[in-house]
Protein backbone atom coordinates (compact mmCIF):
# COMPACT_ATOMS: atom_id res chain seq x y z
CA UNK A 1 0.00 0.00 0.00
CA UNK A 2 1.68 3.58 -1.40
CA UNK A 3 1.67 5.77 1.21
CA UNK A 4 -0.60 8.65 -0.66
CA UNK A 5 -3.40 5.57 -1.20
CA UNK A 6 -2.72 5.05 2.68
CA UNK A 7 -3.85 8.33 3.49
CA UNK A 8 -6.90 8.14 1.19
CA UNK A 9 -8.09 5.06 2.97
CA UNK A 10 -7.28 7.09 6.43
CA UNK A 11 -9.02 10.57 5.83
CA UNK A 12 -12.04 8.12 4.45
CA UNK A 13 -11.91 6.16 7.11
CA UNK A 14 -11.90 9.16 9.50
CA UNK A 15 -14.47 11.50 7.39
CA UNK A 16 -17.63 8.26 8.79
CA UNK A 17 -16.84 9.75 12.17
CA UNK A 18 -16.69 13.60 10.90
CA UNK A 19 -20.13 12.62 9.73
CA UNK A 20 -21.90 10.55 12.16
CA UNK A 21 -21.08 12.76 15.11
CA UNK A 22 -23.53 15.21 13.37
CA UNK A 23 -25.76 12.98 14.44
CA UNK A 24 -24.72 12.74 18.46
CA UNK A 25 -24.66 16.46 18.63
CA UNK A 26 -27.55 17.56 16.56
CA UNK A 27 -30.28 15.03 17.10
CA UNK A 28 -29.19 12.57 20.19
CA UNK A 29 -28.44 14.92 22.80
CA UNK A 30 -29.34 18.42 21.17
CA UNK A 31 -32.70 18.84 19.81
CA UNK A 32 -34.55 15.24 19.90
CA UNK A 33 -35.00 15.82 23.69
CA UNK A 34 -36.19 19.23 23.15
CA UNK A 35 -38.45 18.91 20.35
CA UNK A 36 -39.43 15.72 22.55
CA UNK A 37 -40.37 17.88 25.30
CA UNK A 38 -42.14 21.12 23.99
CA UNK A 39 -43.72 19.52 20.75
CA UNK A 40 -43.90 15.40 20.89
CA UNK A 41 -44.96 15.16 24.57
CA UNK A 42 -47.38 18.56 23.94
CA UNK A 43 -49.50 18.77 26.68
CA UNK A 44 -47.94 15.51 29.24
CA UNK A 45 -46.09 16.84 32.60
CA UNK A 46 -42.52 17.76 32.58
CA UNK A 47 -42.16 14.27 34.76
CA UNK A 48 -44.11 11.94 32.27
CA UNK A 49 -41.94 13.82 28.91
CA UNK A 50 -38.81 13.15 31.48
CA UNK A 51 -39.95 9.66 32.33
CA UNK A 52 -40.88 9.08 28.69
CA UNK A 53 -37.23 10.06 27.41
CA UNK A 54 -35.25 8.48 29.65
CA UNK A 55 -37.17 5.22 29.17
CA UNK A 56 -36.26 5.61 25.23
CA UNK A 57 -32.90 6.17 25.77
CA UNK A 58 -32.56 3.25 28.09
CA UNK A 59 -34.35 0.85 25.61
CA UNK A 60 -31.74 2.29 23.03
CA UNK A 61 -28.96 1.49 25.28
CA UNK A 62 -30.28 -2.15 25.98
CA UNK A 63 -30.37 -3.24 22.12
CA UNK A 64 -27.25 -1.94 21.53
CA UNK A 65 -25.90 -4.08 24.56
CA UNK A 66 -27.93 -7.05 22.92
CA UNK A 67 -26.30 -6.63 19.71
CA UNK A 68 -22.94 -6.23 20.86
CA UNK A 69 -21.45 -9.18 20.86
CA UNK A 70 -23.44 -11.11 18.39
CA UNK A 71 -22.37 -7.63 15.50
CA UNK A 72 -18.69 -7.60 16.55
CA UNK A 73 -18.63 -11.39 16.08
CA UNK A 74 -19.45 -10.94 12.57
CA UNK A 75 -17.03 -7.32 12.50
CA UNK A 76 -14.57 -10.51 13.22
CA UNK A 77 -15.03 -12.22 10.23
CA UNK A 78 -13.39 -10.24 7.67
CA UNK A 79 -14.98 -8.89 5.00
CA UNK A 80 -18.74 -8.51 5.76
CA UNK A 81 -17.78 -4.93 7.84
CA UNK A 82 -18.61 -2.54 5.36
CA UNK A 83 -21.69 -3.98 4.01
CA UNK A 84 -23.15 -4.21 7.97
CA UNK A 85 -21.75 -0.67 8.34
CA UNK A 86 -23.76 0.83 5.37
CA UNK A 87 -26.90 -1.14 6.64
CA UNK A 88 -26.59 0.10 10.57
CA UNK A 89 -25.93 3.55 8.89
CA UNK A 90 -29.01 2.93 6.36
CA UNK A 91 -30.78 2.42 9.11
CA UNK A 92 -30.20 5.46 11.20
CA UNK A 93 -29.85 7.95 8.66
CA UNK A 94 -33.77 6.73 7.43
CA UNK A 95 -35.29 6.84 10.92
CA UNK A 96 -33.29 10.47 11.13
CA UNK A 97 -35.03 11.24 8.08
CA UNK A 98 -38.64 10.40 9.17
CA UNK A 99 -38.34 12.20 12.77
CA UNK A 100 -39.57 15.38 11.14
CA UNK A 101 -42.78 14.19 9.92
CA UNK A 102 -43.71 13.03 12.94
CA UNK A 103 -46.25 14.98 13.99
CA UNK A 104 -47.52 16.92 17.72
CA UNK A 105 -47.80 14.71 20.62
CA UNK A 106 -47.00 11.28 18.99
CA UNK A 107 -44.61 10.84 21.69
CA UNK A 108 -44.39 6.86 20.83
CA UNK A 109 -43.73 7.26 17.17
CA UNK A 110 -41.04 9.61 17.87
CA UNK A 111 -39.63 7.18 20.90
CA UNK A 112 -39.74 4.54 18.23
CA UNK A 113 -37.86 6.62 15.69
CA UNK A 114 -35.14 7.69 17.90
CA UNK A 115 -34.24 4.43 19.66
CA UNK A 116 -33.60 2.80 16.15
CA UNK A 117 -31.53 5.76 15.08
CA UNK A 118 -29.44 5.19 18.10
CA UNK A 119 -29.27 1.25 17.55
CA UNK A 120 -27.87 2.51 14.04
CA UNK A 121 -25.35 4.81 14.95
CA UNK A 122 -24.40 2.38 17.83
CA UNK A 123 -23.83 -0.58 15.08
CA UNK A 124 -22.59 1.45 12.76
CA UNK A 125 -19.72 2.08 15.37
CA UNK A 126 -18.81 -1.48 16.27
CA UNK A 127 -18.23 -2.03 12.13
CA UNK A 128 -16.15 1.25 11.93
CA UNK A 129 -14.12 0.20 14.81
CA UNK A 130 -12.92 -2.92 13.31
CA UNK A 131 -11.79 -0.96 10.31
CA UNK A 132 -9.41 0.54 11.87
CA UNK A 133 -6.25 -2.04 11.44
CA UNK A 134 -7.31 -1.93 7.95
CA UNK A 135 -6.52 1.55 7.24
CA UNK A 136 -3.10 1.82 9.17
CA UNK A 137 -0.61 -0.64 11.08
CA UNK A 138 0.02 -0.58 14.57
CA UNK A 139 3.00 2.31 14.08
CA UNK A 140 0.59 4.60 13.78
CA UNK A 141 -2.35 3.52 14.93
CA UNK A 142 -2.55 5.17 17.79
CA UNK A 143 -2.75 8.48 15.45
CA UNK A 144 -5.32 7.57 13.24
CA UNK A 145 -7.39 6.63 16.38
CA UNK A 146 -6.79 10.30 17.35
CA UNK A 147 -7.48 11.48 14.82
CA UNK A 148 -11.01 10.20 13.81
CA UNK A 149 -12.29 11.20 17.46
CA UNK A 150 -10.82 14.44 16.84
CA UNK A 151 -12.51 14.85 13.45
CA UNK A 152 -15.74 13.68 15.44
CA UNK A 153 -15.66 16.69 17.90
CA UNK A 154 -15.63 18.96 15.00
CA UNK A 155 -17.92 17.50 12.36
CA UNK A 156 -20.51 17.44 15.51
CA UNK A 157 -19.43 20.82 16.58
CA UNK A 158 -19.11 22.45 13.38
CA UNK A 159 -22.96 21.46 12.20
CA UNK A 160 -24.49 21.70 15.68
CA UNK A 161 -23.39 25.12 15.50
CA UNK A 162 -24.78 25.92 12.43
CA UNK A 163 -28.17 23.95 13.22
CA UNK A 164 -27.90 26.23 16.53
CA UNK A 165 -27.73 29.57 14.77
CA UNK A 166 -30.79 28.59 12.62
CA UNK A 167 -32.67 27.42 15.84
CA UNK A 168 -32.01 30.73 17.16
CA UNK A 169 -32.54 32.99 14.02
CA UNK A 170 -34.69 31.37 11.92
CA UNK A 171 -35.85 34.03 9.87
CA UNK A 172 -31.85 34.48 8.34
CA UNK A 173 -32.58 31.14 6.58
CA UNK A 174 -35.74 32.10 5.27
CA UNK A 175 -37.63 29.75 8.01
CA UNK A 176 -40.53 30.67 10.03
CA UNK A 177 -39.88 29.65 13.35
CA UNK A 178 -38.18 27.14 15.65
CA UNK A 179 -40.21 24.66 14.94
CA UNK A 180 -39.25 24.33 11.21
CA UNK A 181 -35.34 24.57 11.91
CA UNK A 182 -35.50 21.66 14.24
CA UNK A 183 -37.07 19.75 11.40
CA UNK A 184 -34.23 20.94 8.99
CA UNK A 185 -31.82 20.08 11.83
CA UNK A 186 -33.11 17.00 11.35
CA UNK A 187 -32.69 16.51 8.13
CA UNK A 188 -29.32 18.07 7.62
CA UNK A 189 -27.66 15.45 10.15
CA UNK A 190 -28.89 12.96 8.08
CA UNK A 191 -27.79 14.50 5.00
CA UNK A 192 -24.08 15.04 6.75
CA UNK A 193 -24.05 11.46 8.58
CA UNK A 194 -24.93 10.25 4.59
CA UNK A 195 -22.40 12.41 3.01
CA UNK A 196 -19.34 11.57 5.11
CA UNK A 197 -20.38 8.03 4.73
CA UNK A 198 -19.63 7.58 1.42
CA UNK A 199 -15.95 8.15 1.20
CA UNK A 200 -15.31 4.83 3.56
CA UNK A 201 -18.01 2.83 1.15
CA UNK A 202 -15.49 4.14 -1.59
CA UNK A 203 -11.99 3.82 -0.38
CA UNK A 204 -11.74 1.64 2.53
CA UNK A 205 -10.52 -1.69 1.73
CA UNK A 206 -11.02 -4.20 3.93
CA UNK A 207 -8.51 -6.63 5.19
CA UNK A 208 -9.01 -10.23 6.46
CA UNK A 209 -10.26 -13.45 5.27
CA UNK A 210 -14.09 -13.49 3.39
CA UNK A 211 -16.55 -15.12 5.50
CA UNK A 212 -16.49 -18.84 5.00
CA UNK A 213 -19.63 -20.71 4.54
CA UNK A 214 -21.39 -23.22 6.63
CA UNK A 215 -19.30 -22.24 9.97
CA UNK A 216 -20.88 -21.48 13.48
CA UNK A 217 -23.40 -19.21 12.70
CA UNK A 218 -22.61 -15.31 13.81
CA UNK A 219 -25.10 -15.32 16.69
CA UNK A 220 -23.78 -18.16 18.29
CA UNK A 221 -19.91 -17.13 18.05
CA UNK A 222 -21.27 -14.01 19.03
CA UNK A 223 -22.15 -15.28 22.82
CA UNK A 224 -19.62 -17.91 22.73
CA UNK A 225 -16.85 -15.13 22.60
CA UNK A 226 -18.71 -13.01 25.00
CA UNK A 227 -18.96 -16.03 27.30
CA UNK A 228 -15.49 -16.64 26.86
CA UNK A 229 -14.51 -12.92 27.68
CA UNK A 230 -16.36 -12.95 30.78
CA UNK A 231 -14.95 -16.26 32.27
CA UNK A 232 -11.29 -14.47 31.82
CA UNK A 233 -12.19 -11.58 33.07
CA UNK A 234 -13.44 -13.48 36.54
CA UNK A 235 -10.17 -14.88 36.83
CA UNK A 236 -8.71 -11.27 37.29
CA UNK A 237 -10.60 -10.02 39.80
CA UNK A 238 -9.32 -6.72 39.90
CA UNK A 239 -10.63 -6.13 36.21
CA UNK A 240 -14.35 -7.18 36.81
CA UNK A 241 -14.34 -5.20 39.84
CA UNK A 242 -12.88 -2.30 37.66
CA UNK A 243 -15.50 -2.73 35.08
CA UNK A 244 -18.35 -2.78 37.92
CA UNK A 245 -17.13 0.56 39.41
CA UNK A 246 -16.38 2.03 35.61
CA UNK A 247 -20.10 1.18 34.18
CA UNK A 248 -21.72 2.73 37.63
CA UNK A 249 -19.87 6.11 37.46
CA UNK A 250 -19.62 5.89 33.30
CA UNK A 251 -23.27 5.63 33.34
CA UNK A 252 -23.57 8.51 35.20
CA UNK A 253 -21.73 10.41 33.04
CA UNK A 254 -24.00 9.05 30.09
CA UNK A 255 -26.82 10.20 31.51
CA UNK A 256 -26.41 14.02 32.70
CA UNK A 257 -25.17 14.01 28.67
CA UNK A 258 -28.42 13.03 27.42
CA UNK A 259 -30.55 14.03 30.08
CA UNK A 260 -29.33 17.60 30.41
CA UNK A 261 -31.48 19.25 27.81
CA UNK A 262 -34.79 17.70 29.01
CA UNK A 263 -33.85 18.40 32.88
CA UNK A 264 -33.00 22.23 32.07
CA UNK A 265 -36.21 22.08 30.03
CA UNK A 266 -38.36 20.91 33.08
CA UNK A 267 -36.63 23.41 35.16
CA UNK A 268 -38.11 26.33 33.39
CA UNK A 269 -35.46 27.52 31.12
CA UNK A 270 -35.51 28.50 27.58
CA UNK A 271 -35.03 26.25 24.47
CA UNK A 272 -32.29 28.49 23.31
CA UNK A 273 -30.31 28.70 26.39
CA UNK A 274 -29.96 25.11 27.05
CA UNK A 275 -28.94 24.25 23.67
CA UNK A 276 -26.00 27.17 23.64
CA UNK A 277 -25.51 25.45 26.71
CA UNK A 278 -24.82 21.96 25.25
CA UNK A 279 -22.47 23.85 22.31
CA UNK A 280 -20.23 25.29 25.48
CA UNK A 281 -19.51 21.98 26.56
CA UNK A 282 -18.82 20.99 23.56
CA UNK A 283 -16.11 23.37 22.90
CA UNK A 284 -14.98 23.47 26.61
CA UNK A 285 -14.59 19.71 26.47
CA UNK A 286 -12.31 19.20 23.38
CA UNK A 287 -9.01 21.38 24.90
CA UNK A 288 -9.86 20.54 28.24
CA UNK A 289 -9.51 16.77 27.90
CA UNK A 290 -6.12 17.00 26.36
CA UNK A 291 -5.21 19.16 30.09
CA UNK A 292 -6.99 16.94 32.39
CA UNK A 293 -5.00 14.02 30.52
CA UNK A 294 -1.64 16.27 31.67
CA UNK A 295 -3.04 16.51 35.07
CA UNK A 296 -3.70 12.34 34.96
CA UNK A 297 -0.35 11.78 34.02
CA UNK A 298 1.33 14.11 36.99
CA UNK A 299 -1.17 12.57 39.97
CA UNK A 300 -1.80 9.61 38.31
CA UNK A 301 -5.41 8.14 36.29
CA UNK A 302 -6.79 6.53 39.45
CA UNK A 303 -6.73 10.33 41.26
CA UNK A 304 -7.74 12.01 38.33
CA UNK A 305 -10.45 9.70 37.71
CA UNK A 306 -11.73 10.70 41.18
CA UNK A 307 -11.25 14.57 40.46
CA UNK A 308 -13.49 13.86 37.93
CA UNK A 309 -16.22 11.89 39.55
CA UNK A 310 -16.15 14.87 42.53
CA UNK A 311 -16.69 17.12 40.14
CA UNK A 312 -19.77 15.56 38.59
CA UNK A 313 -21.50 14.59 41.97
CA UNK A 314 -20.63 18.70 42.93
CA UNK A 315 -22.14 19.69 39.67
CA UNK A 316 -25.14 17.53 40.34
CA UNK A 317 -26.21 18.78 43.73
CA UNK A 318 -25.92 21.88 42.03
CA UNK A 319 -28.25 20.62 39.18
CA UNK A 320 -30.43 20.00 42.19
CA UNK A 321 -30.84 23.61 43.03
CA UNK A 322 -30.41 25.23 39.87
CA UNK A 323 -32.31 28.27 39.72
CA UNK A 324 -30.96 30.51 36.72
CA UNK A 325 -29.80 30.07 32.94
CA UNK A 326 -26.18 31.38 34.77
CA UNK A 327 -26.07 28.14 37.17
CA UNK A 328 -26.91 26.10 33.55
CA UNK A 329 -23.92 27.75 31.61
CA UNK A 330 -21.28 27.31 34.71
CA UNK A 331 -22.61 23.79 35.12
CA UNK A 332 -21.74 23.41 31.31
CA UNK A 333 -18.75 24.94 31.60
CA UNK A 334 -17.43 22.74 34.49
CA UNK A 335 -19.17 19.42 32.73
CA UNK A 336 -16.86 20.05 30.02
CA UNK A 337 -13.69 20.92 31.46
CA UNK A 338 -14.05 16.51 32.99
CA UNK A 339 -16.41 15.01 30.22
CA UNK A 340 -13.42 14.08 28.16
CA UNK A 341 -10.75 13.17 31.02
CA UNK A 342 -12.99 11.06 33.29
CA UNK A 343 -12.86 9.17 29.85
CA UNK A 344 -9.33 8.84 28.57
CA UNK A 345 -8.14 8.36 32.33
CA UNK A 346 -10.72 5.45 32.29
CA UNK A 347 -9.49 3.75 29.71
CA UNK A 348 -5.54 4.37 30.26
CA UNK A 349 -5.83 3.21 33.93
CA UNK A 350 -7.97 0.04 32.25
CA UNK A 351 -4.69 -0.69 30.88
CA UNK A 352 -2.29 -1.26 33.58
CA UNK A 353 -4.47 -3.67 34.90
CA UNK A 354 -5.16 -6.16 31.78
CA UNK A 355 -2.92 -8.72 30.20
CA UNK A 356 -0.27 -6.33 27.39
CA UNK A 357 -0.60 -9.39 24.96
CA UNK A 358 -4.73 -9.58 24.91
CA UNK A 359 -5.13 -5.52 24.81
CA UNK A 360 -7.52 -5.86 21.83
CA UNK A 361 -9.73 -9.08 23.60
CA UNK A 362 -9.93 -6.99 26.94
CA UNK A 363 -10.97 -3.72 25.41
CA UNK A 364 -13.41 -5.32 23.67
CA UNK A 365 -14.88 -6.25 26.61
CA UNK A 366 -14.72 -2.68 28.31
CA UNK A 367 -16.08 -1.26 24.87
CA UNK A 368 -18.92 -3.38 25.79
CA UNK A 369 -19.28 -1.99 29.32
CA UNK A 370 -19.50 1.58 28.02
CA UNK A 371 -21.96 0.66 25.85
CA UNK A 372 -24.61 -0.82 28.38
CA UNK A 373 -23.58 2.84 30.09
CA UNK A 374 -26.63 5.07 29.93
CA UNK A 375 -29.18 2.09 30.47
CA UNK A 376 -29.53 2.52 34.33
CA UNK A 377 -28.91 6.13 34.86
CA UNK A 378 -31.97 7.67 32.63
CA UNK A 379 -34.21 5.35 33.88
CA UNK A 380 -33.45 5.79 37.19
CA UNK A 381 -33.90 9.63 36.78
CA UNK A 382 -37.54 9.34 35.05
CA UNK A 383 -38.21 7.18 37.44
CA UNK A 384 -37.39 9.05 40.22
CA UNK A 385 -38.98 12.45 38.69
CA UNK A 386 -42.06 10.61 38.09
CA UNK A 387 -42.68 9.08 41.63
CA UNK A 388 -41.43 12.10 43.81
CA UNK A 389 -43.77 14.40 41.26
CA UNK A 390 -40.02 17.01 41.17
CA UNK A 391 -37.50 17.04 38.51
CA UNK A 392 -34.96 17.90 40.83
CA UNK A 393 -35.33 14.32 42.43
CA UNK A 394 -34.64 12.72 39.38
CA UNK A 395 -31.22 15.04 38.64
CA UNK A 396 -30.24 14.01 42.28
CA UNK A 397 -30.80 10.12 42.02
CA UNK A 398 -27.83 10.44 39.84
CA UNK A 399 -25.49 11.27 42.76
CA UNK A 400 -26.08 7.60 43.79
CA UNK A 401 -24.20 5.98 40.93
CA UNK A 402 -21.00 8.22 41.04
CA UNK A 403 -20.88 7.63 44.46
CA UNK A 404 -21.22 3.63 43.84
CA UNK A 405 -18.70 4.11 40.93
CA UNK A 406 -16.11 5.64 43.28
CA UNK A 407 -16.34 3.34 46.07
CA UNK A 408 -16.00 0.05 43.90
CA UNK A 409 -12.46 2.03 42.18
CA UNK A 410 -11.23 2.68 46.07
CA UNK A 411 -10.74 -1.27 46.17
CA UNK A 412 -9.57 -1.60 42.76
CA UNK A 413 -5.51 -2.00 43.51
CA UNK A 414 -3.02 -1.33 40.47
CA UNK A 415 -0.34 -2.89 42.24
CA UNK A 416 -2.06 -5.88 43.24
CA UNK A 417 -3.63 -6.06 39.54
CA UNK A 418 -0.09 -6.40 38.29
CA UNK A 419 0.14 -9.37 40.99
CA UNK A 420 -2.81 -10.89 39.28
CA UNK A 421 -1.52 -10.87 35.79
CA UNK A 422 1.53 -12.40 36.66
CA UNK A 423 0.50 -15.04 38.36
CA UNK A 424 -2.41 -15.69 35.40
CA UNK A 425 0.75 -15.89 33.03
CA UNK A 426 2.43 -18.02 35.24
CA UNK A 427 -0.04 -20.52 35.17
CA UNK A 428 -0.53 -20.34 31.49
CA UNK A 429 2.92 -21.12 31.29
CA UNK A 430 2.65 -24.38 33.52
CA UNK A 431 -0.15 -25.45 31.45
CA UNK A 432 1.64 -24.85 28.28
CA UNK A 433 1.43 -27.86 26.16
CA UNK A 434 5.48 -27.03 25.35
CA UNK A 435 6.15 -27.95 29.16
């Protein structure tokens, strides 16, 4: 492979996460939960619309976790990845498409709409994923990783802004009102998400053996690897009890990112103000995770991990008594300045605790973990709004899982993690055939 064609199968490779992220921003945690709760859920109480949306997002979350295994099974195989990346993508660029024509108070449709946009953009992802080690080799790898998640902050950013200044001017694009540049917001994620699609479809070649016929069928190797993940992972008890601790406090995280919009809704503010709030964040978060990273490697990921999780339970009590759009915009502000580092720290202190030599089998496994992230958290929020009749409630039930996050990664010990793995390649090597 020249190197110019190598960087044509890179940028492509990297432009599916320029354009999907449109999709996260825009419609996932931008305007479907606002449109959801001033024009789909017309008329319900803030605590049924909050109920309502969290319960979506939740049943989003639980497909996704479904399909996991049994999709990056087949991602496995070879070449089947971008065919089942153009379908998940097919998929959720269609139901992005018909969310505008759903019409006033058909709360279910739109639930209905937006969960299977989510289970495509979530698929989609797994498929992408396993393209990366056929784009690049593993001297730069770590680059091209960058730089598609960097790509992603600004293909998001870059149309959310856009989709933000129509929402708030409508009449400069020759629209009406709100109401008609959420629909176009819509539509012109879907039109991006499409777009940047198509250069991967192109250009990306795939590498690995075709799929052979007449082998264990994908939903069975599916589970059977998953099963096999999760009786190594028992072995190292440090690592489950990692993972335990990371999905509590992770899914915390999840959830005051998709939840935010509909709680500042409920509180009173205006549809404008929360969403410039959401673009703050957005722009806070990409610098400040590349500083919080600094500050992780000077303390260390464990304490910067729990500067993090502070921060969010501090910010959430203040959620709790929010009272003004200036508590919203310096509870974005401080969201952002961790989002990003409560992340990365996550995932580098994930590995100096796993076997060097089964990285990729491991991180699958914690890839898996942050996906079933966001299942428990907006649930327990609409739950908790809907049975105490208050919002605020639902914001603080929260609290509980950061808490339970941090206390689980108290007991998780690095050094005796490194005990573990020795002694688990010890023992491999007794039980080497070779000896």
């Amino acid at each position: 492979m020249s190197e110019n064609r190598g960087w044509k199968q890179i940028v492509s490779w990297s432009l599916y996460d320029f354009g999907n992220s449109a999709f996260a921003t825009t419609v996932m945690v931008g305007f479907f939960p606002m449109f959801f709760k001033g024009y789909w859920s017309q008329g319900a109480d803030v605590t049924h619309s909050t109920f309502y949306l969290g319960l979506a997002n939740s049943i989003a979350s639980i497909l996704v976790v479904i399909l996991a295994p049994i999709l990056g099974a087949i991602a496995d195989v070879g070449r089947a990845r971008k065919k089942f990346l153009a379908l998940f993508a097919f998929i959720g660029i269609s139901m992005t498409t018909a969310m505008p024509l759903v019409g006033e108070g058909r709360w279910v449709v739109a639930s209905v709409f937006f969960v299977m946009a989510v289970v495509g953009f979530s698929g989609g992802n797994v498929f992408y994923d396993s393209l990366l080690m056929s784009v690049t080799d593993e001297s730069r790898v770590d680059f091209v990783s960058a730089l598609g998640y960097s790509l992603g902050y600004l293909g998001g950013g870059l149309l959310f802004a856009v989709n933000v200044w129509m929402y708030m001017s409508p009449a400069s694009f020759g629209l009406s009102g709100p109401e008609g540049a959420v629909r176009i917001s819509f539509l012109s994620a879907a039109l991006w998400w499409g777009v940047f699609t198509v250069p991967l479809l192109l250009f990306v070649r795939e590498s690995g053996p075709s799929p052979s016929p007449g082998k264990v069928s994908f939903v069975s190797r599916g589970f059977s690897q998953l099963s096999s993940n999760f009786r190594e992972v028992r072995k190292l008890r440090i690592v489950l009890l990692f993972l335990v601790g990371y999905w509590l406090y992770i899914d915390g995280v999840h959830t005051i990112i998709r939840m935010a919009i509909d709680y500042g809704l409920s509180m009173g503010l205006r549809p404008e103000s929360v969403v410039i709030a959401l673009l703050i964040t957005q722009f806070v978060g990409f610098p400040s995770a590349i500083v919080f990273g600094k500050l992780g490697e000077k303390l260390g990921p464990k304490i910067g991990i729990y500067i993090g999780i502070s921060v969010y339970i501090a910010m959430t009590v203040k959620g709790y008594f929010l009272r003004t759009e200036t508590d919203f915009f310096t509870i974005a502000v401080v969201v952002g300045m961790v989002q990003g580092g409560v992340q990365s720290l996550s995932r580098s202190f994930y590995t100096r605790i796993i076997p060097p030599d089964r990285a990729a089998e491991f991180f699958g496994f914690y890839n898996m973990v942050g996906k079933f992230a966001a299942v428990l958290g907006p649930f327990l929020m609409g739950w908790m709004a809907l049975v105490t009749g208050s919002p605020r409630s639902g914001i603080l039930s929260i609290v509980a899982l950061f808490v339970a996050g941090g206390i689980l990664l108290f007991f998780v010990d690095e050094e005796k993690g490194r005990e573990m793995l020795l002694e688990s390649r010890k023992q491999k090597a007794e039980t080497s055939p070779e000896n």
